[in-house]
C-alpha atoms as a PDB file:
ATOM      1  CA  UNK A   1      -9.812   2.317   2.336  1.00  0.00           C
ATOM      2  CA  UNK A   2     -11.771   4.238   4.683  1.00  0.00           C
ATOM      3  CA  UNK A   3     -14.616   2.295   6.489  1.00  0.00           C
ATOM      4  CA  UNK A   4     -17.953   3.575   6.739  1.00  0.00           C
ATOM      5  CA  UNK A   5     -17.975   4.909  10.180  1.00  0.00           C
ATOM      6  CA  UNK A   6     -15.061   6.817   9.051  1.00  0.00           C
ATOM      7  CA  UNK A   7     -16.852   8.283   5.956  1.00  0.00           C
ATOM      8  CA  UNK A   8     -19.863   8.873   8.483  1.00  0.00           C
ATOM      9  CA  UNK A   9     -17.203  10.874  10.076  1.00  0.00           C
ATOM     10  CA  UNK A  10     -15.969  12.730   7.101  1.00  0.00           C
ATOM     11  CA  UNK A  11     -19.851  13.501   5.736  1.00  0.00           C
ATOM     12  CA  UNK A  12     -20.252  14.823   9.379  1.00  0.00           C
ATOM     13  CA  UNK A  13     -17.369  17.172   9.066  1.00  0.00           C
ATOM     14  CA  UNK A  14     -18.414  18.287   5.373  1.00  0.00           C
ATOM     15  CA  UNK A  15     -21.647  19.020   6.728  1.00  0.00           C
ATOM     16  CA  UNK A  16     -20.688  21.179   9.222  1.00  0.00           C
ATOM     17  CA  UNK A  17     -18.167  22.938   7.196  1.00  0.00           C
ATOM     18  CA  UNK A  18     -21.291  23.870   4.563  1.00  0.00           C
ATOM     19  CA  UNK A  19     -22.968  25.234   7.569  1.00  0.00           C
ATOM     20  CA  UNK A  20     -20.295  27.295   8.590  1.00  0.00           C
ATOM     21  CA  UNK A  21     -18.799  28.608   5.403  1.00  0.00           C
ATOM     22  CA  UNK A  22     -21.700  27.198   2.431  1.00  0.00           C
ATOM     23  CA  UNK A  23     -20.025  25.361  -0.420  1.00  0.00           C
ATOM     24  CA  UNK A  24     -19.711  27.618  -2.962  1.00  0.00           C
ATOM     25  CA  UNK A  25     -17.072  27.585  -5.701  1.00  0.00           C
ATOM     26  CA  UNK A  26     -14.729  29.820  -3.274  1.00  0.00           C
ATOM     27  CA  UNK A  27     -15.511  27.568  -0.784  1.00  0.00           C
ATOM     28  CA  UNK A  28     -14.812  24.608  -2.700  1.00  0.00           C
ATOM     29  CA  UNK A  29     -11.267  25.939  -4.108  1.00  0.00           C
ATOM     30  CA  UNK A  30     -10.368  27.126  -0.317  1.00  0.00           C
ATOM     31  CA  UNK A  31     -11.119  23.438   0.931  1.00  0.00           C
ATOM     32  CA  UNK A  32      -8.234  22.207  -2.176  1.00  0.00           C
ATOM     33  CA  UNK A  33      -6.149  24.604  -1.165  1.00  0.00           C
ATOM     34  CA  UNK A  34      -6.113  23.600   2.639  1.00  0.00           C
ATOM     35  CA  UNK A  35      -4.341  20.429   0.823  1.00  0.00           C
ATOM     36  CA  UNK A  36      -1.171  22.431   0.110  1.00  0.00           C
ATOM     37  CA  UNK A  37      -1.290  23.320   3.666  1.00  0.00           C
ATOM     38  CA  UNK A  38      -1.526  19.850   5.088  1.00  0.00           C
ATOM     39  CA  UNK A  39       1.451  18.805   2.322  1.00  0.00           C
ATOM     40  CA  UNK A  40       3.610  21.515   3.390  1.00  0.00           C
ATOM     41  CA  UNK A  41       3.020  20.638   7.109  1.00  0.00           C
ATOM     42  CA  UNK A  42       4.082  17.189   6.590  1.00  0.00           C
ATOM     43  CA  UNK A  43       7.341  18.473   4.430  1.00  0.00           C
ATOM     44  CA  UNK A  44       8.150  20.398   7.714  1.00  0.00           C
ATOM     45  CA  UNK A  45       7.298  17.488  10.296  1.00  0.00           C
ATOM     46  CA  UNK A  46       9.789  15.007   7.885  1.00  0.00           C
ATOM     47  CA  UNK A  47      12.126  17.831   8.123  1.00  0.00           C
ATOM     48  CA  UNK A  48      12.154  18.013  11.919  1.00  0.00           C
ATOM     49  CA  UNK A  49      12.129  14.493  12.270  1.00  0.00           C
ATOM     50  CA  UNK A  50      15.254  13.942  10.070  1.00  0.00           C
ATOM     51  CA  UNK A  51      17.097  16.461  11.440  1.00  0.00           C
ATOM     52  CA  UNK A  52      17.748  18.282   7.987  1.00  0.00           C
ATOM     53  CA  UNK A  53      17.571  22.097   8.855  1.00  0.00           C
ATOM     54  CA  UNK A  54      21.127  21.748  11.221  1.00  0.00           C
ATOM     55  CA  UNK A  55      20.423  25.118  12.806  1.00  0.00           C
ATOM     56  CA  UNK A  56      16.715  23.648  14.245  1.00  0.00           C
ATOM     57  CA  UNK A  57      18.187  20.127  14.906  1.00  0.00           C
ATOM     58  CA  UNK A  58      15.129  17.149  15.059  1.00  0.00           C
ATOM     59  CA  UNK A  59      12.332  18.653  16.223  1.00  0.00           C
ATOM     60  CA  UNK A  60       9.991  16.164  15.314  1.00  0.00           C
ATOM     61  CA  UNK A  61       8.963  12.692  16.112  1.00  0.00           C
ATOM     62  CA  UNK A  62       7.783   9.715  13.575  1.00  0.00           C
ATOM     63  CA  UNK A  63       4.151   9.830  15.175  1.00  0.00           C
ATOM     64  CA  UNK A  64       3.956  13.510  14.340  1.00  0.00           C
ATOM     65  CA  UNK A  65       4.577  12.299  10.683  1.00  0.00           C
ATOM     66  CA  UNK A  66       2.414  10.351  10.875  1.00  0.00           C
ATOM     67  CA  UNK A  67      -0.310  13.055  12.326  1.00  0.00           C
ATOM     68  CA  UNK A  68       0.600  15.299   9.611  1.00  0.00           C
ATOM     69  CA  UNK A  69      -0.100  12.192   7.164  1.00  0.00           C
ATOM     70  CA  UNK A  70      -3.679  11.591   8.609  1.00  0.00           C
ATOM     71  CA  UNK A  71      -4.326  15.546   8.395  1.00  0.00           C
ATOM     72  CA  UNK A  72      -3.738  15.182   4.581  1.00  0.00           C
ATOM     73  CA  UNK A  73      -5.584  11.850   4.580  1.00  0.00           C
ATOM     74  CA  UNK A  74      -8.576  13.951   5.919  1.00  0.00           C
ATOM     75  CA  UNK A  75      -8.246  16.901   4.591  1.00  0.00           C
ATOM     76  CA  UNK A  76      -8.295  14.750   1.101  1.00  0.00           C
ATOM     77  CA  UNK A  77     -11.557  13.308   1.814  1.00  0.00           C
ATOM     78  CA  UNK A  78     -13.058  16.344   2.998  1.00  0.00           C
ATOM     79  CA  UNK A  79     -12.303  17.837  -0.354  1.00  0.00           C
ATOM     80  CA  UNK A  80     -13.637  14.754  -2.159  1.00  0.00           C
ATOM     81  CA  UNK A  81     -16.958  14.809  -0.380  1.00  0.00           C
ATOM     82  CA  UNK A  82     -17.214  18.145  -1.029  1.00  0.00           C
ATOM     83  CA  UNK A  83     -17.548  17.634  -5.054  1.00  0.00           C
ATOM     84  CA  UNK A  84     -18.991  14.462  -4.964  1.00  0.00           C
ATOM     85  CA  UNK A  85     -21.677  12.849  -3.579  1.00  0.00           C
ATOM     86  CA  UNK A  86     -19.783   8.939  -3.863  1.00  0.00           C
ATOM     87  CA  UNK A  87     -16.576  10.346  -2.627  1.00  0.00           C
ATOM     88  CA  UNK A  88     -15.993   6.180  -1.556  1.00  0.00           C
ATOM     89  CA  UNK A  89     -17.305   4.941  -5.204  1.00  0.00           C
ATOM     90  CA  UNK A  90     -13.960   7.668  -6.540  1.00  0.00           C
ATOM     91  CA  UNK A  91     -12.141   6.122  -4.027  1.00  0.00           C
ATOM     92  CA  UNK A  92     -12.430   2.169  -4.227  1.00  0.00           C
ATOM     93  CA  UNK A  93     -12.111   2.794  -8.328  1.00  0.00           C
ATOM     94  CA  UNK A  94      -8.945   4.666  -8.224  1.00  0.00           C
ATOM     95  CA  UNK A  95      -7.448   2.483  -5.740  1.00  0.00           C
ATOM     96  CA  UNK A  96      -8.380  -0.770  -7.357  1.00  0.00           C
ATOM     97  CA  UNK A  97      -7.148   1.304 -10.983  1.00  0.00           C
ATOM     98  CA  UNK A  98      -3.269   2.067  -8.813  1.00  0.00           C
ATOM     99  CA  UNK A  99      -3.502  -1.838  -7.546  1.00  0.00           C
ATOM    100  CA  UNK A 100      -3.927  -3.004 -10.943  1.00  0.00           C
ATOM    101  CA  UNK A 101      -1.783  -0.806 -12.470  1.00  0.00           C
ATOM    102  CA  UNK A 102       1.151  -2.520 -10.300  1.00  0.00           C
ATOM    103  CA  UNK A 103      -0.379  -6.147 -10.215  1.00  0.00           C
ATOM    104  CA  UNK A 104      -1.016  -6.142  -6.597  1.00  0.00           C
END
C-alpha cells in the first residue's frame, strides 16, 4: 500500500517523534489517541463539505477530505511503526487478509 520511500518517510517521522517526546507507553497511547483526532477532523471536513450543519453552510471542499483522509492515513502508520518494527509486513498481511475476505 505504501511504497518504500513512503515508509522511509514514515520511519523518518517516527524517529524524530522518539527524539522529541521518547516512546514510552504514554507516548505510545498519546500517538493512538492522535487517531481520534485525525477521525474527528475528517467527520468535520465531510460535514463542511456536505453542507450538513445549515447554520455553517459548506465550508469545505472534497480535496480537504481528502487531506483529512491522508492525515489519518499517516497518522495510522505513524502509530504502527511505533509498536512494530515490520509496520509494512502488518500491513501487506491484513490487506491481502480484507482482499481475500471479499474475493478481490
Amino acid at each position: 500500500m505504501l511504497s518504500n520511500d513512503q515508509w522511509a518517510t514514515i520511519h523518518r517521522l517516527v524517529s524524530w517523534l522518539d527524539r522529541q517526546n521518547g516512546r514510552s507507553q504514554q507516548e505510545i497511547g498519546l500517538r493512538l489517541l492522535k487517531l481520534s483526532e485525525e477521525n474527528g477532523e475528517v467527520a468535520q471536513a465531510w460535514i463542511g463539505y456536505t453542507g450538513q450543519n445549515p447554520r455553517k453552510g459548506t465550508t469545505h471542499t472534497l480535496d480537504q477530505v481528502a487531506e483529512e483522509l491522508v492525515d489519518v492515513i499517516v497518522t495510522a502508520a505513524v502509530a504502527l511503526t511505533s509498536i512494530t518494527d515490520k509496520p509494512d509486513t502488518f500491513l501487506d498481511a491484513k490487506l491481502a487478509k480484507i482482499a481475500d475476505r471479499v474475493n478481490v
